[in-house]
N, C-alpha and C. Protein backbone atom coordinates (compact mmCIF):
# COMPACT_ATOMS: atom_id res chain seq x y z
N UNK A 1 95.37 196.59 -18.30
CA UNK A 1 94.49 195.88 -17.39
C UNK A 1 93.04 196.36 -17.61
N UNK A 2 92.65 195.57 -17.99
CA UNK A 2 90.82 195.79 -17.92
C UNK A 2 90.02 195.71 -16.65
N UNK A 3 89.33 196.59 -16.80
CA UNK A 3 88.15 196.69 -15.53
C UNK A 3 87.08 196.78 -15.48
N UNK A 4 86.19 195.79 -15.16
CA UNK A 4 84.85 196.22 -15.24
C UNK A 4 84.35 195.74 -13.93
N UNK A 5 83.65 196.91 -13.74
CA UNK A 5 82.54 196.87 -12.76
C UNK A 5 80.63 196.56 -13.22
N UNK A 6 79.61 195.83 -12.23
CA UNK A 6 78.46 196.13 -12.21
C UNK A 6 77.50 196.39 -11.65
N UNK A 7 76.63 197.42 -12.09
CA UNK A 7 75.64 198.63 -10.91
C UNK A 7 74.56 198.01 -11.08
N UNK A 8 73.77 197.77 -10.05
CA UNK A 8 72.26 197.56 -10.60
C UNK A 8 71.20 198.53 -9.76
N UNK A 9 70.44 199.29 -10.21
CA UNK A 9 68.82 199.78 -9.85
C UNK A 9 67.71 199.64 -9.88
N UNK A 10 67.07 199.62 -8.65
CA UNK A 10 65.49 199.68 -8.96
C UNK A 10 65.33 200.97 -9.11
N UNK A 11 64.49 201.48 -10.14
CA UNK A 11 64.14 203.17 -10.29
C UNK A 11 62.82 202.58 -10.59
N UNK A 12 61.85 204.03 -9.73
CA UNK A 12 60.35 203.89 -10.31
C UNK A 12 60.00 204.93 -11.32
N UNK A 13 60.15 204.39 -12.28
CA UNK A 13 60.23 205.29 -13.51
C UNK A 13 60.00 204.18 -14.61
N UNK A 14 59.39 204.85 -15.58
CA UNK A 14 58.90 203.95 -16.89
C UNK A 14 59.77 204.11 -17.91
N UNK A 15 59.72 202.78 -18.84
CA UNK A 15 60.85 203.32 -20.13
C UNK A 15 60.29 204.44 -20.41
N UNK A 16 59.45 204.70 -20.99
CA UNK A 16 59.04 206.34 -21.89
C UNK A 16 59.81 207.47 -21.22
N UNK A 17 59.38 206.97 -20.09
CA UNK A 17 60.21 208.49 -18.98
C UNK A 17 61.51 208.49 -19.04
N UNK A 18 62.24 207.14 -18.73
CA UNK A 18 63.56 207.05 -18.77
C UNK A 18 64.39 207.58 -19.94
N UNK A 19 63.79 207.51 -21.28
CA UNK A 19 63.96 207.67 -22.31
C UNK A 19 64.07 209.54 -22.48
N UNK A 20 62.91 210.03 -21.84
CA UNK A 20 62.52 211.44 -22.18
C UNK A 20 63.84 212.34 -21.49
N UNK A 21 64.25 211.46 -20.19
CA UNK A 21 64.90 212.16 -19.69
C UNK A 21 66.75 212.09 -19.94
N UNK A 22 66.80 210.78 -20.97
CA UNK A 22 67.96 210.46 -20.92
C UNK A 22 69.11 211.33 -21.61
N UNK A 23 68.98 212.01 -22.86
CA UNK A 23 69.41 213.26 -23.78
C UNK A 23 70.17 214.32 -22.61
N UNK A 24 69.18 214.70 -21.35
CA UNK A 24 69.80 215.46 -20.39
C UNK A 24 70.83 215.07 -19.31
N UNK A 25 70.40 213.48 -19.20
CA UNK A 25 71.39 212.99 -18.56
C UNK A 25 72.74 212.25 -19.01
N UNK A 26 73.15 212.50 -20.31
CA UNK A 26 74.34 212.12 -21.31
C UNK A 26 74.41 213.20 -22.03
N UNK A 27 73.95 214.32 -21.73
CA UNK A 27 74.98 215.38 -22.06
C UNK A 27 75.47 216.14 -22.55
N UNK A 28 77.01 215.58 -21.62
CA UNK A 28 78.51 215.65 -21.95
C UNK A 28 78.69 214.49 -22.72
N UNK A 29 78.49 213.71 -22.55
CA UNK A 29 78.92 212.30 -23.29
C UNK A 29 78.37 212.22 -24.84
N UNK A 30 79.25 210.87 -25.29
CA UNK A 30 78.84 210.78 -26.64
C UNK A 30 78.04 209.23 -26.29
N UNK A 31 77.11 208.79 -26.83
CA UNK A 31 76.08 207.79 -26.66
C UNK A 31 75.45 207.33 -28.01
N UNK A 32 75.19 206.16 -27.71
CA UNK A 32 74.18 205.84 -29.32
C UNK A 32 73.29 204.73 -28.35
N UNK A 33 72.20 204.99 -28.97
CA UNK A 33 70.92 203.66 -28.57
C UNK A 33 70.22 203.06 -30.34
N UNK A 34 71.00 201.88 -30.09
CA UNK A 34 69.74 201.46 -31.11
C UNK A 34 68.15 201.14 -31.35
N UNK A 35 67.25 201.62 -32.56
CA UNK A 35 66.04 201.94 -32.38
C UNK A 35 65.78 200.91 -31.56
N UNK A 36 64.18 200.86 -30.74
CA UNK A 36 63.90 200.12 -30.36
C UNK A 36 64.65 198.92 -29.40
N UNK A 37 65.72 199.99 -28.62
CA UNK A 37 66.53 199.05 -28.03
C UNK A 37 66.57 199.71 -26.89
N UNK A 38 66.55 198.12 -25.76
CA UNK A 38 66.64 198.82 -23.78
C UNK A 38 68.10 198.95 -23.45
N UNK A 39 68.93 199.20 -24.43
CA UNK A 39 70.50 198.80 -24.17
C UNK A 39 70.99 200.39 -24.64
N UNK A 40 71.81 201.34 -23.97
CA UNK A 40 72.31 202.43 -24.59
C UNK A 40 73.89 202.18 -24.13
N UNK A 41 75.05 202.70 -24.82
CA UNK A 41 76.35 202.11 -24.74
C UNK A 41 76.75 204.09 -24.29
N UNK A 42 77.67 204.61 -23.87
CA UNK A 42 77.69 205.54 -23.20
C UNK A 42 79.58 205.34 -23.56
N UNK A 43 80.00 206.27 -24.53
CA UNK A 43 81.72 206.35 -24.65
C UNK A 43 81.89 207.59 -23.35
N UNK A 44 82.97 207.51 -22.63
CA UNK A 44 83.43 208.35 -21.80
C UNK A 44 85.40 208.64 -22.07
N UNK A 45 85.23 209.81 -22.62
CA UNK A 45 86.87 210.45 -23.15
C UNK A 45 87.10 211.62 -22.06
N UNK A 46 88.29 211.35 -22.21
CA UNK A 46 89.15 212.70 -21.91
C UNK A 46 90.37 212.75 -23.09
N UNK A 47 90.34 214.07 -22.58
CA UNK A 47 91.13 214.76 -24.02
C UNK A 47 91.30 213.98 -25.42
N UNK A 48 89.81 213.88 -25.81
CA UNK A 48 89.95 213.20 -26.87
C UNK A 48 90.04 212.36 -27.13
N UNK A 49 90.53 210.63 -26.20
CA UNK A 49 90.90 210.25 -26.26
C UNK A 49 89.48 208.75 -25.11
N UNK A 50 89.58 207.61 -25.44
CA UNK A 50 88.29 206.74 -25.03
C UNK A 50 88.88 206.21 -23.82
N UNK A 51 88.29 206.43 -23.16
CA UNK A 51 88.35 205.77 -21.64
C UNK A 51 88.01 204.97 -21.15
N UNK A 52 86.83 204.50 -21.50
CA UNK A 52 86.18 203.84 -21.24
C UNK A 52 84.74 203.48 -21.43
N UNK A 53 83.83 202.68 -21.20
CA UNK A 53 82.24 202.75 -21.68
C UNK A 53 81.63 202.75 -20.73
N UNK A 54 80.14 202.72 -20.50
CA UNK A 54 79.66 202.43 -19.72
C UNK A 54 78.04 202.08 -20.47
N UNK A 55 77.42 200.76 -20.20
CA UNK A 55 76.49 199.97 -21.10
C UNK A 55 75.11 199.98 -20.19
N UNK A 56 74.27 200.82 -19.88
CA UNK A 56 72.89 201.15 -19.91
C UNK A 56 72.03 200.02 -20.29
N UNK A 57 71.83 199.11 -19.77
CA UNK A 57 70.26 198.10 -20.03
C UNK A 57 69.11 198.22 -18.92
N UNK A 58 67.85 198.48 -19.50
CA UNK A 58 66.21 198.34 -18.53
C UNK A 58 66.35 196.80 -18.93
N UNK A 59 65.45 196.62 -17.23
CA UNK A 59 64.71 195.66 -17.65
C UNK A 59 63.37 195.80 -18.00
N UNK A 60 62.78 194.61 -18.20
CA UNK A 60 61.43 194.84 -18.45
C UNK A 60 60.56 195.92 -17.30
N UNK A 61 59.91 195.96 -17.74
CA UNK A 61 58.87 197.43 -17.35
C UNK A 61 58.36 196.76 -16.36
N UNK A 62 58.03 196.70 -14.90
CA UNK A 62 57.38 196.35 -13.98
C UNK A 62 56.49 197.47 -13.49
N UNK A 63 55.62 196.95 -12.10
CA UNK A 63 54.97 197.35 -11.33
C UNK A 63 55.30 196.89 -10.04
N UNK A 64 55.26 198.42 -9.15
CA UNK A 64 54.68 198.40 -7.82
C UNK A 64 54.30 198.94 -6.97
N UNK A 65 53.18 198.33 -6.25
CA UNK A 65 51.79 198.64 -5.95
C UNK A 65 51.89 198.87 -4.32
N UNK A 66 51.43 200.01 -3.68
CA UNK A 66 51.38 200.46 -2.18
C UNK A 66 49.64 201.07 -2.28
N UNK A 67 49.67 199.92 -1.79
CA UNK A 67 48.00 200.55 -1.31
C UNK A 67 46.95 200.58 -2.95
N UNK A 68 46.32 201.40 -3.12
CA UNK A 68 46.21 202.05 -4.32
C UNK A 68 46.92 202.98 -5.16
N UNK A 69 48.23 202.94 -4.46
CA UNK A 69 49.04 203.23 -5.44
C UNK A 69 50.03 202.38 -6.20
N UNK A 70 49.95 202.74 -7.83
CA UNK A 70 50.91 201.27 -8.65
C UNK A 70 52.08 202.60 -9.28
N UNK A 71 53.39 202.25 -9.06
CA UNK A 71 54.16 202.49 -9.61
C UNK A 71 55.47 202.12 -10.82
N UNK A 72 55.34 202.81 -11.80
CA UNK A 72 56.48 201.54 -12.67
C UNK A 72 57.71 201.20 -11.64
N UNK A 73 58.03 200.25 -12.22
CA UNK A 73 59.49 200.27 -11.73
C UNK A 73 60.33 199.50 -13.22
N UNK A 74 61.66 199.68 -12.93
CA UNK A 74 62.65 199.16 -14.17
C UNK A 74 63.91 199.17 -13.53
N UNK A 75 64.58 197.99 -13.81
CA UNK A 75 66.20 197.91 -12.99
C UNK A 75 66.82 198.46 -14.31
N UNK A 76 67.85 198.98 -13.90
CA UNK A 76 68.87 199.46 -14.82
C UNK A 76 70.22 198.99 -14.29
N UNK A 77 70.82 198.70 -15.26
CA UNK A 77 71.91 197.91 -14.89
C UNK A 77 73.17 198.74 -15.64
N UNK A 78 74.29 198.79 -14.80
CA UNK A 78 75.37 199.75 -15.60
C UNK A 78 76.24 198.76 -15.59
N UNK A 79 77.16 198.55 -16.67
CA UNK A 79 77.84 197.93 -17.08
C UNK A 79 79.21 198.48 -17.30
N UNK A 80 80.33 199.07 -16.41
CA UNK A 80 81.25 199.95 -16.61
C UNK A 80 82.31 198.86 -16.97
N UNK A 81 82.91 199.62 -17.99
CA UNK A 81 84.25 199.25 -18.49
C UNK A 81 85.41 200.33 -18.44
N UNK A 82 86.67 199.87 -18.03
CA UNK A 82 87.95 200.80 -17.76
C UNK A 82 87.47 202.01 -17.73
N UNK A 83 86.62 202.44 -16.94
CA UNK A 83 86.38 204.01 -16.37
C UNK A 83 87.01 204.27 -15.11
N UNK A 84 87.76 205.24 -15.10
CA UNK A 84 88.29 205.75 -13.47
C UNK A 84 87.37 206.12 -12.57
N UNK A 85 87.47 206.17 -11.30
CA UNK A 85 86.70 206.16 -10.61
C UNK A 85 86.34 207.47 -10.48
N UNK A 86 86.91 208.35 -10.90
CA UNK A 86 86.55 210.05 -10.71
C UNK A 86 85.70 210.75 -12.03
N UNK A 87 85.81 209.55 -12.82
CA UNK A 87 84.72 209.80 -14.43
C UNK A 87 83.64 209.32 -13.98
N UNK A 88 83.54 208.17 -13.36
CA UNK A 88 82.44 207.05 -12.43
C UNK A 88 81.72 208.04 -11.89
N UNK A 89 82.25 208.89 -10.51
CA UNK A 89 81.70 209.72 -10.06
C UNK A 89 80.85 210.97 -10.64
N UNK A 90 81.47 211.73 -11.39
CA UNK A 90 81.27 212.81 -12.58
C UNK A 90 80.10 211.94 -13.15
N UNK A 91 80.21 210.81 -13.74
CA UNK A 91 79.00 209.99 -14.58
C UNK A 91 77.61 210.07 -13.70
N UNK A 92 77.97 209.20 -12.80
CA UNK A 92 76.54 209.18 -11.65
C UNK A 92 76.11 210.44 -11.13
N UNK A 93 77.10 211.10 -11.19
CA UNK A 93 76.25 212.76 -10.32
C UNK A 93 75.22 213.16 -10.95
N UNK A 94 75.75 213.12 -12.84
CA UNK A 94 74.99 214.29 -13.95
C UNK A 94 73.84 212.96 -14.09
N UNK A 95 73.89 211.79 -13.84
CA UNK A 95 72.71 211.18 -13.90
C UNK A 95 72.26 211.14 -13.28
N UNK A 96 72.54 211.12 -11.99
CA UNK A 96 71.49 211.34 -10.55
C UNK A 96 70.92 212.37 -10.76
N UNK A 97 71.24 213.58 -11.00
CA UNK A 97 70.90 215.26 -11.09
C UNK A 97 69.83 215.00 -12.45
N UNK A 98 69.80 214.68 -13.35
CA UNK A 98 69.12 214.49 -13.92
C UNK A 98 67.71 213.65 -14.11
N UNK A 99 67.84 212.44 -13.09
CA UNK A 99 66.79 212.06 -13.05
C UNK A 99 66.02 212.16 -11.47
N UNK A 100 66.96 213.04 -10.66
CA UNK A 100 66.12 213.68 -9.36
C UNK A 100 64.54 213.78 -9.61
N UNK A 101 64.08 213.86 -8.54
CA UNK A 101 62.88 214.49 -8.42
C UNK A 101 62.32 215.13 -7.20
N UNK A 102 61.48 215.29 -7.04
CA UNK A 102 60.94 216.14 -5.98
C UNK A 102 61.75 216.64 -5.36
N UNK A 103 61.91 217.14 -3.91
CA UNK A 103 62.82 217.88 -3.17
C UNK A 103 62.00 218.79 -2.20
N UNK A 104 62.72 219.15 -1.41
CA UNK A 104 61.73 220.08 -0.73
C UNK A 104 62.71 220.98 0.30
């Protein structure tokens, strides 16, 4: 049985950034992005063995603006295929944790 689920985000963050930070947030995982491409494909195994994917696309690079302040923004869209929901979880944590910010 196949499964796919789909995530979507607004993040205010720019490709360049998204990019700089992405290496830390995949890992554990094995990943490939082709050059010049808003699409990264994300294999997720256990014991060796493929579990499932999960397919990474930006959209185009936006703006938005509060006051005098302009911020990027970019939806990211996750594209999960036959991943369990406890790899799902494990997945989003080390990417949330990774693209955190501030805190206090």
């Amino acid at each position: 049985m196949t499964t796919e689920t789909q995530i979507e985000r607004n993040m205010t963050i720019s490709h360049s950034e998204f990019f700089r930070l992405l290496p830390k947030a995949l890992k554990a995982y094995l990943w490939q992005q082709q050059k010049n491409d808003t699409s990264i494909t994300v294999e997720l195994a256990s014991e060796n063995t493929t579990s499932g994917e999960i397919i990474i696309a930006l959209s185009k690079q936006g703006q938005f603006t509060i006051g005098s302040l302009t911020l990027p923004v970019t939806c990211v869209t996750f594209q999960i295929k036959n991943v369990a929901k406890k790899t799902q979880d494990d997945f989003f944590q080390a990417f949330d944790r990774a693209y955190q910010r501030g805190g206090g």
